[in-house]
PDB file of N, CA and C in Angstrom:
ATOM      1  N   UNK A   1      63.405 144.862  40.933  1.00  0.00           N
ATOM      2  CA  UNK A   1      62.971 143.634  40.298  1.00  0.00           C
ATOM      3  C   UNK A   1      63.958 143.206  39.205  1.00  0.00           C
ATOM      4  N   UNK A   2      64.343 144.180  38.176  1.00  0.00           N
ATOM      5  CA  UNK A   2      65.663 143.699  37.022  1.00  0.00           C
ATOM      6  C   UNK A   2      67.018 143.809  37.719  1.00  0.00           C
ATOM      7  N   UNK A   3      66.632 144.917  38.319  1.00  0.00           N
ATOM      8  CA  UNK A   3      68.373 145.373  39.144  1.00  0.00           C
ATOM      9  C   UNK A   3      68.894 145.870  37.960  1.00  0.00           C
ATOM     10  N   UNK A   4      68.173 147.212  37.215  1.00  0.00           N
ATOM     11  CA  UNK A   4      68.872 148.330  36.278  1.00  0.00           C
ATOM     12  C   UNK A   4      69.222 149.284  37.158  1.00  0.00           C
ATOM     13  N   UNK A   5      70.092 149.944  36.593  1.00  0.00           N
ATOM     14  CA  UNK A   5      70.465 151.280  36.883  1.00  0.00           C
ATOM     15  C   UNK A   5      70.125 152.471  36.059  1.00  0.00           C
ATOM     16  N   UNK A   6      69.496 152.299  35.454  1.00  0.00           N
ATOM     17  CA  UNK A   6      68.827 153.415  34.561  1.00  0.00           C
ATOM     18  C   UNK A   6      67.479 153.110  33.800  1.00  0.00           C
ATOM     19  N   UNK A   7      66.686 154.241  34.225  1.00  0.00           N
ATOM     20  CA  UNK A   7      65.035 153.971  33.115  1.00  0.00           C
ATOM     21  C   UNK A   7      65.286 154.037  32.058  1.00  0.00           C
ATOM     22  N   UNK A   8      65.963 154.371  31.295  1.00  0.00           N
ATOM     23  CA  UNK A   8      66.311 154.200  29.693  1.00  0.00           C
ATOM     24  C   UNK A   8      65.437 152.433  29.880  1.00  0.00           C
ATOM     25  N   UNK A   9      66.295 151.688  30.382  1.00  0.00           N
ATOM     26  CA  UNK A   9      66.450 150.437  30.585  1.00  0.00           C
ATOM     27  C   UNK A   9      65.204 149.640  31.038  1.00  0.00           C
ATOM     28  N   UNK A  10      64.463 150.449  31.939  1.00  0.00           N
ATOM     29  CA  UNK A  10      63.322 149.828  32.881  1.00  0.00           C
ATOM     30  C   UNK A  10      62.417 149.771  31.021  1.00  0.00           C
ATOM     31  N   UNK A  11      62.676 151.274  30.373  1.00  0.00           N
ATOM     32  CA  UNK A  11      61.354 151.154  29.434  1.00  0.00           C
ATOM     33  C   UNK A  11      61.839 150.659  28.374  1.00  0.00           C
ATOM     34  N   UNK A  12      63.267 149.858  28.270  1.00  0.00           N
ATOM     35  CA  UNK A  12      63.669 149.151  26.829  1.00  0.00           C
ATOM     36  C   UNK A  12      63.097 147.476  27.339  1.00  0.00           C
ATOM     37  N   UNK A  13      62.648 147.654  28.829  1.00  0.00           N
ATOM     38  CA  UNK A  13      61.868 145.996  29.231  1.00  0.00           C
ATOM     39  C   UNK A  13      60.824 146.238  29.023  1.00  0.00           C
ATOM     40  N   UNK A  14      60.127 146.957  29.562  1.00  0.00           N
ATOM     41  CA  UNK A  14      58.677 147.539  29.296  1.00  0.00           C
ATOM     42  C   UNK A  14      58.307 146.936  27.749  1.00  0.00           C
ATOM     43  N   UNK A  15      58.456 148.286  27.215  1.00  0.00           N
ATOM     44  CA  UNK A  15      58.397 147.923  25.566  1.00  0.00           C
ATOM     45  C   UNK A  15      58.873 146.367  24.946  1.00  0.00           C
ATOM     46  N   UNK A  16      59.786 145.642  25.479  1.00  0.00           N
ATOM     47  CA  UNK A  16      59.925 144.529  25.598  1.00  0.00           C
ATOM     48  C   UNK A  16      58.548 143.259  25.159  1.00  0.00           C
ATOM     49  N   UNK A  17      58.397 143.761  27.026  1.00  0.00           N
ATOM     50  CA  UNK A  17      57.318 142.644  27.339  1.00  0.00           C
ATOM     51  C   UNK A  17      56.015 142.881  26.439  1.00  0.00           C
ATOM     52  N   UNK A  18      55.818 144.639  25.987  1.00  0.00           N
ATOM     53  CA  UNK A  18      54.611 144.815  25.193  1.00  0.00           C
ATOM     54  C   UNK A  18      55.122 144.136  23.587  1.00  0.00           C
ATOM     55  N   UNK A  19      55.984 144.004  23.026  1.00  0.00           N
ATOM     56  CA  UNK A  19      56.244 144.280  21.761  1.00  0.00           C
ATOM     57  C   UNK A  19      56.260 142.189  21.407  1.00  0.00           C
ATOM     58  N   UNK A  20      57.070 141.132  22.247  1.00  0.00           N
ATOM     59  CA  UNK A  20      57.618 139.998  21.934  1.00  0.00           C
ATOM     60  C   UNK A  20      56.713 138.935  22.697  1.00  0.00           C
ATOM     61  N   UNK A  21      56.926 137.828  22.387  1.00  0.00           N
ATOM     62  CA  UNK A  21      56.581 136.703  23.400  1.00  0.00           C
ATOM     63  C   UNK A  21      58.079 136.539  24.024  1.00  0.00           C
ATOM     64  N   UNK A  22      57.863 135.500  24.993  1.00  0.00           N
ATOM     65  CA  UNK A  22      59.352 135.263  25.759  1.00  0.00           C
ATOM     66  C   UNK A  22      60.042 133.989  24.590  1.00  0.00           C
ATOM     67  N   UNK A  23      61.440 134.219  24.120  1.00  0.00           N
ATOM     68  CA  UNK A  23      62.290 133.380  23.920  1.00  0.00           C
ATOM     69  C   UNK A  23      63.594 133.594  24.242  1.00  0.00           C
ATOM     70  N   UNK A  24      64.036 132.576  24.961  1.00  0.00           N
ATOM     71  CA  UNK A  24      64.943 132.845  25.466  1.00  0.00           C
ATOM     72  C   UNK A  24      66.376 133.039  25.288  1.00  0.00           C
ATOM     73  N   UNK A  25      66.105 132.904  24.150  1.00  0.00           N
ATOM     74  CA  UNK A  25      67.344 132.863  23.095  1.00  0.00           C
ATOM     75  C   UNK A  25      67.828 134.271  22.698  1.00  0.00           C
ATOM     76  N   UNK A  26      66.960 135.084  22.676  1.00  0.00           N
ATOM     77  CA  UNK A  26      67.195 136.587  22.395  1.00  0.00           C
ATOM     78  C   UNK A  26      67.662 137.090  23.158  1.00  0.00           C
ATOM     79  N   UNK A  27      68.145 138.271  22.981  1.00  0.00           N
ATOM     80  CA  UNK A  27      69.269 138.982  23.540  1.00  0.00           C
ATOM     81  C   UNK A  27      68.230 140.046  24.590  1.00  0.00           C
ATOM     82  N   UNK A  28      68.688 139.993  26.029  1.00  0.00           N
ATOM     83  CA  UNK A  28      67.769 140.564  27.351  1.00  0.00           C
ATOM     84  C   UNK A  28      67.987 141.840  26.818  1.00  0.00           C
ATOM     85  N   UNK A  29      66.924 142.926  27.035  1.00  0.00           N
ATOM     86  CA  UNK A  29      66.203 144.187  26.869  1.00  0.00           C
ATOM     87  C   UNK A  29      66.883 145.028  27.734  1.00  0.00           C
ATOM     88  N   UNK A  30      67.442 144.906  29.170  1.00  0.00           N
ATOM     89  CA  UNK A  30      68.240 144.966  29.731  1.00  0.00           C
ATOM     90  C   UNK A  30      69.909 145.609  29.412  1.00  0.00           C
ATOM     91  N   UNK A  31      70.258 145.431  28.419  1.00  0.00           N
ATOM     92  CA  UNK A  31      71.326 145.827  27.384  1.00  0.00           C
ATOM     93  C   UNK A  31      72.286 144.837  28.063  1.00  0.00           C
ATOM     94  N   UNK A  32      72.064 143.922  28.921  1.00  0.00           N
ATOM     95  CA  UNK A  32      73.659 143.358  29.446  1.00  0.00           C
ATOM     96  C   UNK A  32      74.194 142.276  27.978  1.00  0.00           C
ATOM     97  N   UNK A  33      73.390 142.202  26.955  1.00  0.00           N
ATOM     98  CA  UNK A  33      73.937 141.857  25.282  1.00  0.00           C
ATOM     99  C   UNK A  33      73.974 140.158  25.911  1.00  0.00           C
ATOM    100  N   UNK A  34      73.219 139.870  26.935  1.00  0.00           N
ATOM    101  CA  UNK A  34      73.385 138.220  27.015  1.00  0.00           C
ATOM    102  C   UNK A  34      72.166 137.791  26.730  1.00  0.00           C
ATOM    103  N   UNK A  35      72.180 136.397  26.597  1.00  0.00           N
ATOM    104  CA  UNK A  35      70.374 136.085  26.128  1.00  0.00           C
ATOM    105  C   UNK A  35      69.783 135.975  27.014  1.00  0.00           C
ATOM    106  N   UNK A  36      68.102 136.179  26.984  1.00  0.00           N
ATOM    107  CA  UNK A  36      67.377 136.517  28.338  1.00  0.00           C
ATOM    108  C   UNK A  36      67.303 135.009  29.246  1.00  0.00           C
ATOM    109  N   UNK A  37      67.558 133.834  28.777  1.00  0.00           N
ATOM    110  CA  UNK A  37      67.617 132.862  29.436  1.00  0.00           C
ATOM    111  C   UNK A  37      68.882 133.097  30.791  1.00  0.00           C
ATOM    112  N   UNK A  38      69.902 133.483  30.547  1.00  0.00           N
ATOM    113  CA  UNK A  38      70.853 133.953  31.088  1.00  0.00           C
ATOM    114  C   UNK A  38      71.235 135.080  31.817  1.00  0.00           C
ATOM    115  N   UNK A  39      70.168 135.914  31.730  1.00  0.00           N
ATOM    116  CA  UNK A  39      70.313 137.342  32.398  1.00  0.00           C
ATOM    117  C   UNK A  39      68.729 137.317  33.427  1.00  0.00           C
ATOM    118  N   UNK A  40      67.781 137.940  32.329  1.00  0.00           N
ATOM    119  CA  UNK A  40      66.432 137.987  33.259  1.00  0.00           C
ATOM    120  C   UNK A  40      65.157 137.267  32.816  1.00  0.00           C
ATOM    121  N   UNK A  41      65.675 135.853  32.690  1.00  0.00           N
ATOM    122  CA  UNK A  41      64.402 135.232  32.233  1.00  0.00           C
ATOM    123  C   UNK A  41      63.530 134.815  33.050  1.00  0.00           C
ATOM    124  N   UNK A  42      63.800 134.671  33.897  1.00  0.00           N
ATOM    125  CA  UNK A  42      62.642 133.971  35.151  1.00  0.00           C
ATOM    126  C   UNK A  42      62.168 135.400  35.558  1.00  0.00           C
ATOM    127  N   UNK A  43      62.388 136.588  35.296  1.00  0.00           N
ATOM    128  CA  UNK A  43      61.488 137.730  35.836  1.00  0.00           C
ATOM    129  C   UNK A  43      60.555 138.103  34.482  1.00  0.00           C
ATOM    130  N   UNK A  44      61.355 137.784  33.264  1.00  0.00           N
ATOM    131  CA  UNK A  44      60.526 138.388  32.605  1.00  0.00           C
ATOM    132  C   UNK A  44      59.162 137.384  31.802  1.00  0.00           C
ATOM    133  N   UNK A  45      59.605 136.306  32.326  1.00  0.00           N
ATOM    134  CA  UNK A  45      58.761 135.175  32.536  1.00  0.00           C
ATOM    135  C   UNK A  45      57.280 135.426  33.194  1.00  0.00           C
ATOM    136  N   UNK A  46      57.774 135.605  34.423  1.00  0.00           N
ATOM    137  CA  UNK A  46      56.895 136.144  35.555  1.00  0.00           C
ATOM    138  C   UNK A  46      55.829 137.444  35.466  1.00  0.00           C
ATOM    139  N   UNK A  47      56.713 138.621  35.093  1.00  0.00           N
ATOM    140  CA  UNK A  47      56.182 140.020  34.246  1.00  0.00           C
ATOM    141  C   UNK A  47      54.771 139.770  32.956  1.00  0.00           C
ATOM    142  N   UNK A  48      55.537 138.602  32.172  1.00  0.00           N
ATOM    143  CA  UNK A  48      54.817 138.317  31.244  1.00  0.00           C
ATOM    144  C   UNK A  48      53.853 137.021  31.318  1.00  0.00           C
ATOM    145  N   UNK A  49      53.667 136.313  32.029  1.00  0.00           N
ATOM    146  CA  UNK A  49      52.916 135.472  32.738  1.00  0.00           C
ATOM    147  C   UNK A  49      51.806 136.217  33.393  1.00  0.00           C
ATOM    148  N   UNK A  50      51.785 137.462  34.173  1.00  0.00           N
ATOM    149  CA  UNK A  50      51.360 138.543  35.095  1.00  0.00           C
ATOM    150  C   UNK A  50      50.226 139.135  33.970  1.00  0.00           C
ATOM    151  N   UNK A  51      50.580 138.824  32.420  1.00  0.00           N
ATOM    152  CA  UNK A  51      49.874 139.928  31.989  1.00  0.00           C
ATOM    153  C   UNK A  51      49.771 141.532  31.958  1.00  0.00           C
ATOM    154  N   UNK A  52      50.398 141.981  32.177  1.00  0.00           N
ATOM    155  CA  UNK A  52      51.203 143.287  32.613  1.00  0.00           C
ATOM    156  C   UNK A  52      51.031 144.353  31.295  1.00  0.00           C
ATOM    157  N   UNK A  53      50.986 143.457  30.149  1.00  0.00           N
ATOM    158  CA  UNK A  53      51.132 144.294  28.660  1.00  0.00           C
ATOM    159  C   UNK A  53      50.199 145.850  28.261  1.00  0.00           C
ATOM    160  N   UNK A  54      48.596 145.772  28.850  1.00  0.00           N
ATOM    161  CA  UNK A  54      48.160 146.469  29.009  1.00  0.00           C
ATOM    162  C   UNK A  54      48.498 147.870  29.664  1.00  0.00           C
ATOM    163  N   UNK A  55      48.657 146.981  31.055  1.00  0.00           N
ATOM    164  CA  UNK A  55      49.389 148.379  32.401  1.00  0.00           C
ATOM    165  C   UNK A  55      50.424 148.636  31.612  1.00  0.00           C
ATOM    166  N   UNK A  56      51.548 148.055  30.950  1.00  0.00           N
ATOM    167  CA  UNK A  56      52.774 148.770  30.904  1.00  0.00           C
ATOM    168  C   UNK A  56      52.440 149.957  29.354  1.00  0.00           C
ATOM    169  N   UNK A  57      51.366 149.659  28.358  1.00  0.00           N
ATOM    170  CA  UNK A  57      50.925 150.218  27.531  1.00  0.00           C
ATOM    171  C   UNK A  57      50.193 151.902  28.497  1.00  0.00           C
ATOM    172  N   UNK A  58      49.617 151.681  29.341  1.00  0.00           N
ATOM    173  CA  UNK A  58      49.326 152.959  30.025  1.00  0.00           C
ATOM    174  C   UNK A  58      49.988 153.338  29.903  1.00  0.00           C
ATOM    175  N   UNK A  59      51.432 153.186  30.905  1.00  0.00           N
ATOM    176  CA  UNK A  59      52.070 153.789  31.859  1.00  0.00           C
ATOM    177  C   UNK A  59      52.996 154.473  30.315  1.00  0.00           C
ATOM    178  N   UNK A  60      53.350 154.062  29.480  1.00  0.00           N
ATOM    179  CA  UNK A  60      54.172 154.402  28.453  1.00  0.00           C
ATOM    180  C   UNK A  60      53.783 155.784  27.471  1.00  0.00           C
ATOM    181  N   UNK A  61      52.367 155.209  27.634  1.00  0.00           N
ATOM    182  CA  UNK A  61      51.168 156.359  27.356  1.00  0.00           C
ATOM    183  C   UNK A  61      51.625 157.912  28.046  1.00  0.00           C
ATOM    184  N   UNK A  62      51.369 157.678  29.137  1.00  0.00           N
ATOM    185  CA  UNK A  62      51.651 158.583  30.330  1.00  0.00           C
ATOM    186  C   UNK A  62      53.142 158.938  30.378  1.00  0.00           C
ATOM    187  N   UNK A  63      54.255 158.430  30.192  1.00  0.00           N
ATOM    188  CA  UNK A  63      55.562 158.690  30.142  1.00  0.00           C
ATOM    189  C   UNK A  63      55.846 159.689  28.877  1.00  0.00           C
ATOM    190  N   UNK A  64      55.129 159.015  27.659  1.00  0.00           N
ATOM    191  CA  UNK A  64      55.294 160.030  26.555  1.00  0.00           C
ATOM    192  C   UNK A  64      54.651 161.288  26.592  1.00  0.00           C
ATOM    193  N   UNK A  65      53.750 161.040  27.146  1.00  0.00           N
ATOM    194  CA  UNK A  65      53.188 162.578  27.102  1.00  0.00           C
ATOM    195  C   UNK A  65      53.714 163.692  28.313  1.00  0.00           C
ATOM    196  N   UNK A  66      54.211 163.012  29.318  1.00  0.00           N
ATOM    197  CA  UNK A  66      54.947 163.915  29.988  1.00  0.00           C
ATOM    198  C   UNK A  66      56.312 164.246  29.440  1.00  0.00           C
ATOM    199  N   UNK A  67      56.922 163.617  28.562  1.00  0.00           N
ATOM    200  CA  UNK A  67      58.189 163.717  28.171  1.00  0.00           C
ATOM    201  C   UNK A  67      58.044 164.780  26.913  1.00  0.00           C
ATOM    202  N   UNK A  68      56.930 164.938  26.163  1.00  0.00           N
ATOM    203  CA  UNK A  68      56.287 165.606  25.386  1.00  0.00           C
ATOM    204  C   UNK A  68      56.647 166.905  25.947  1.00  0.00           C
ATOM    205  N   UNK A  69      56.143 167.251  26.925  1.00  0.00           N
ATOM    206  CA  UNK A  69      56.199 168.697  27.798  1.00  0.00           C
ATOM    207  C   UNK A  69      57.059 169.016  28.539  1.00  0.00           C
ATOM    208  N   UNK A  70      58.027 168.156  28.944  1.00  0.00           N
ATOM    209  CA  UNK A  70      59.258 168.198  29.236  1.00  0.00           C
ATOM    210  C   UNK A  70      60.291 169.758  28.430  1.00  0.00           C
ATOM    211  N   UNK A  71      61.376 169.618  28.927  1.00  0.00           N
ATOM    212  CA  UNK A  71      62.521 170.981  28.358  1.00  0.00           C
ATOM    213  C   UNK A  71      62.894 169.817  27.258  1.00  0.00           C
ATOM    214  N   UNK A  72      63.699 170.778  26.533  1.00  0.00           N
ATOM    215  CA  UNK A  72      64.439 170.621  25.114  1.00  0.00           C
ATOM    216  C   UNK A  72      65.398 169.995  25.743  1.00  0.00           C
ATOM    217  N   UNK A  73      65.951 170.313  26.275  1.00  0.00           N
ATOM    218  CA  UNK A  73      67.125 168.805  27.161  1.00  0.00           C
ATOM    219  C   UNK A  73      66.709 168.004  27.381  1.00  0.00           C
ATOM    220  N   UNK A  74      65.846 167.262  27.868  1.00  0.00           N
ATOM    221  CA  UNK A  74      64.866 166.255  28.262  1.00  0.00           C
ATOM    222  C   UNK A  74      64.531 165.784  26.592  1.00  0.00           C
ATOM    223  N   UNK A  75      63.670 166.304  26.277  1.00  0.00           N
ATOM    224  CA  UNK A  75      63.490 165.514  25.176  1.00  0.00           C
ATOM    225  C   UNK A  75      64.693 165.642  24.153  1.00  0.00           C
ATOM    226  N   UNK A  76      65.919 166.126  23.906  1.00  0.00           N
ATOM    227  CA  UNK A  76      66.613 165.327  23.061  1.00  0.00           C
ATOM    228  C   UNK A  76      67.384 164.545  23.920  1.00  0.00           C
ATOM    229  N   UNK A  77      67.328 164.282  25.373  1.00  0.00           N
ATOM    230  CA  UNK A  77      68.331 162.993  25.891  1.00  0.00           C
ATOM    231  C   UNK A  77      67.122 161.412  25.893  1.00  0.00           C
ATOM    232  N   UNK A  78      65.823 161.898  25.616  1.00  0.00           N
ATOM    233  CA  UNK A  78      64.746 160.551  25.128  1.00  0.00           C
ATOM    234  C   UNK A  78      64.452 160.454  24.324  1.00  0.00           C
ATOM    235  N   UNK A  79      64.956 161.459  23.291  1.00  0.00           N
ATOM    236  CA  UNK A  79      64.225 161.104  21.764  1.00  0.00           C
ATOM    237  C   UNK A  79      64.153 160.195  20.786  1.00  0.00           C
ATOM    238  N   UNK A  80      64.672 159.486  21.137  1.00  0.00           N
ATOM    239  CA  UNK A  80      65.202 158.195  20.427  1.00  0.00           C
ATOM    240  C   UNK A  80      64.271 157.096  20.978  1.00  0.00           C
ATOM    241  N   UNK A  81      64.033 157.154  22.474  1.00  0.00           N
ATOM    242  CA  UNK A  81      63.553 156.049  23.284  1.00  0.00           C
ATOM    243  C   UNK A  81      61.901 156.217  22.936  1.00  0.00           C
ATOM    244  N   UNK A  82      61.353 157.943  22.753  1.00  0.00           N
ATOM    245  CA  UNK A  82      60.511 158.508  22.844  1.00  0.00           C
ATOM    246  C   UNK A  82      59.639 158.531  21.270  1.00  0.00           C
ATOM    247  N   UNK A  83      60.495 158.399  20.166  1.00  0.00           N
ATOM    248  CA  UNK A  83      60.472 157.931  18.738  1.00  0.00           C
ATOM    249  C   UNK A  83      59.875 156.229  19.166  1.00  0.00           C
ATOM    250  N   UNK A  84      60.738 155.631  19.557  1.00  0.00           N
ATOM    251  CA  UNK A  84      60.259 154.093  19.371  1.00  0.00           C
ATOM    252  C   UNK A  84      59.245 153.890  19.814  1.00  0.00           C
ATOM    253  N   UNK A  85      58.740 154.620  21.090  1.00  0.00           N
ATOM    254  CA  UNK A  85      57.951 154.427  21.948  1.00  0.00           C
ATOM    255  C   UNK A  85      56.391 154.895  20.906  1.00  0.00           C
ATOM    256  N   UNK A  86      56.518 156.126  20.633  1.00  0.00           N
ATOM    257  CA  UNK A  86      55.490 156.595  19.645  1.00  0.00           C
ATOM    258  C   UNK A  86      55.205 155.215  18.364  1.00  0.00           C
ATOM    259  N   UNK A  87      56.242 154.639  17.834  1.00  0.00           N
ATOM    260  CA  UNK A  87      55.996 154.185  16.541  1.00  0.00           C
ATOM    261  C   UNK A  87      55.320 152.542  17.346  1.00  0.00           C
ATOM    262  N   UNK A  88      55.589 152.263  18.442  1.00  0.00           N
ATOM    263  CA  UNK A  88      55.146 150.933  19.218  1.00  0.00           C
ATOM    264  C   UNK A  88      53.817 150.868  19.670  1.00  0.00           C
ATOM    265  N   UNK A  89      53.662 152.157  20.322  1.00  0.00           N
ATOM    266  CA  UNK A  89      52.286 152.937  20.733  1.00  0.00           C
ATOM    267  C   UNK A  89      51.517 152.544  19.859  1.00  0.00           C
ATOM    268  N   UNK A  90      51.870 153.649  18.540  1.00  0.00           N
ATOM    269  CA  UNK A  90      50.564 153.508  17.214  1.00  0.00           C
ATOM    270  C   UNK A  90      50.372 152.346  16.640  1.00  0.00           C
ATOM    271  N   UNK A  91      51.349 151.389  16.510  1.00  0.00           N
ATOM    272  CA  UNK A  91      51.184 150.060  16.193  1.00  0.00           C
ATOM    273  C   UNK A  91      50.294 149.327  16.845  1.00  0.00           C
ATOM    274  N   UNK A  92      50.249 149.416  18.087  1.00  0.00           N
ATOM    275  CA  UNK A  92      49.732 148.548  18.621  1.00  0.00           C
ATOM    276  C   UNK A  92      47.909 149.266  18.871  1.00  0.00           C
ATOM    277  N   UNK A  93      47.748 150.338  19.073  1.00  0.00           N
ATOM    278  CA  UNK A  93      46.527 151.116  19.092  1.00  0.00           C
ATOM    279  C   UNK A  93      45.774 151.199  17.898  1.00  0.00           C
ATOM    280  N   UNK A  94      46.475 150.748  17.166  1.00  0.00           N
ATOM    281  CA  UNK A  94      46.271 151.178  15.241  1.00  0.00           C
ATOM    282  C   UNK A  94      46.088 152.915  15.152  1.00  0.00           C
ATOM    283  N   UNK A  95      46.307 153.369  15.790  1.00  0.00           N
ATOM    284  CA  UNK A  95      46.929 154.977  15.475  1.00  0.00           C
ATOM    285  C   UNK A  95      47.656 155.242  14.323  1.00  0.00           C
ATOM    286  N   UNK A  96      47.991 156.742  14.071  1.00  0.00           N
ATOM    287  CA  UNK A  96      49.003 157.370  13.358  1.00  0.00           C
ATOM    288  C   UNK A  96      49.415 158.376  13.653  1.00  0.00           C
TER     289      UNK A  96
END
């Protein structure tokens, strides 16, 4: 559907679509550093039109906690992704 080559990437859209409204002026989630009008706006249009914010809040749910239990290699090559993901999580759950 984006045409990434890496989940780093699938969940820097993910978190995306949970975190912004669409403008298109901002720079695509995607990392290609172009604005999403220009890269993936008509998908993430669509994604976010879809309502999706919830499901992708599961599934992120579920990603962290398997990444949680994951090896020590594993979690320091996501820890960073896996940090944001936690501090986006509780924000939005009103957690801590």
């Amino acid at each position: 559907m984006f045409g990434v080559n890496d989940w780093v990437q699938v969940l820097d859209i993910m978190l995306f679509v949970i975190q912004y409204p669409y403008r298109g002026y901002l720079l695509c989630p995607c990392g290609s550093r172009k604005r999403i009008r220009n890269c993936h706006g008509d998908t993430l249009k669509r994604v976010m039109d879809a309502k999706l914010q919830d499901e992708f809040i599961v599934i992120l749910s579920k990603i962290e906690r398997m990444c949680e239990r994951g090896t020590q290699n594993e979690k320091r090559k996501y820890y960073k992704w896996i940090s944001i993901t936690q501090i986006v999580l509780n924000a939005i759950t009103g957690t801590t």
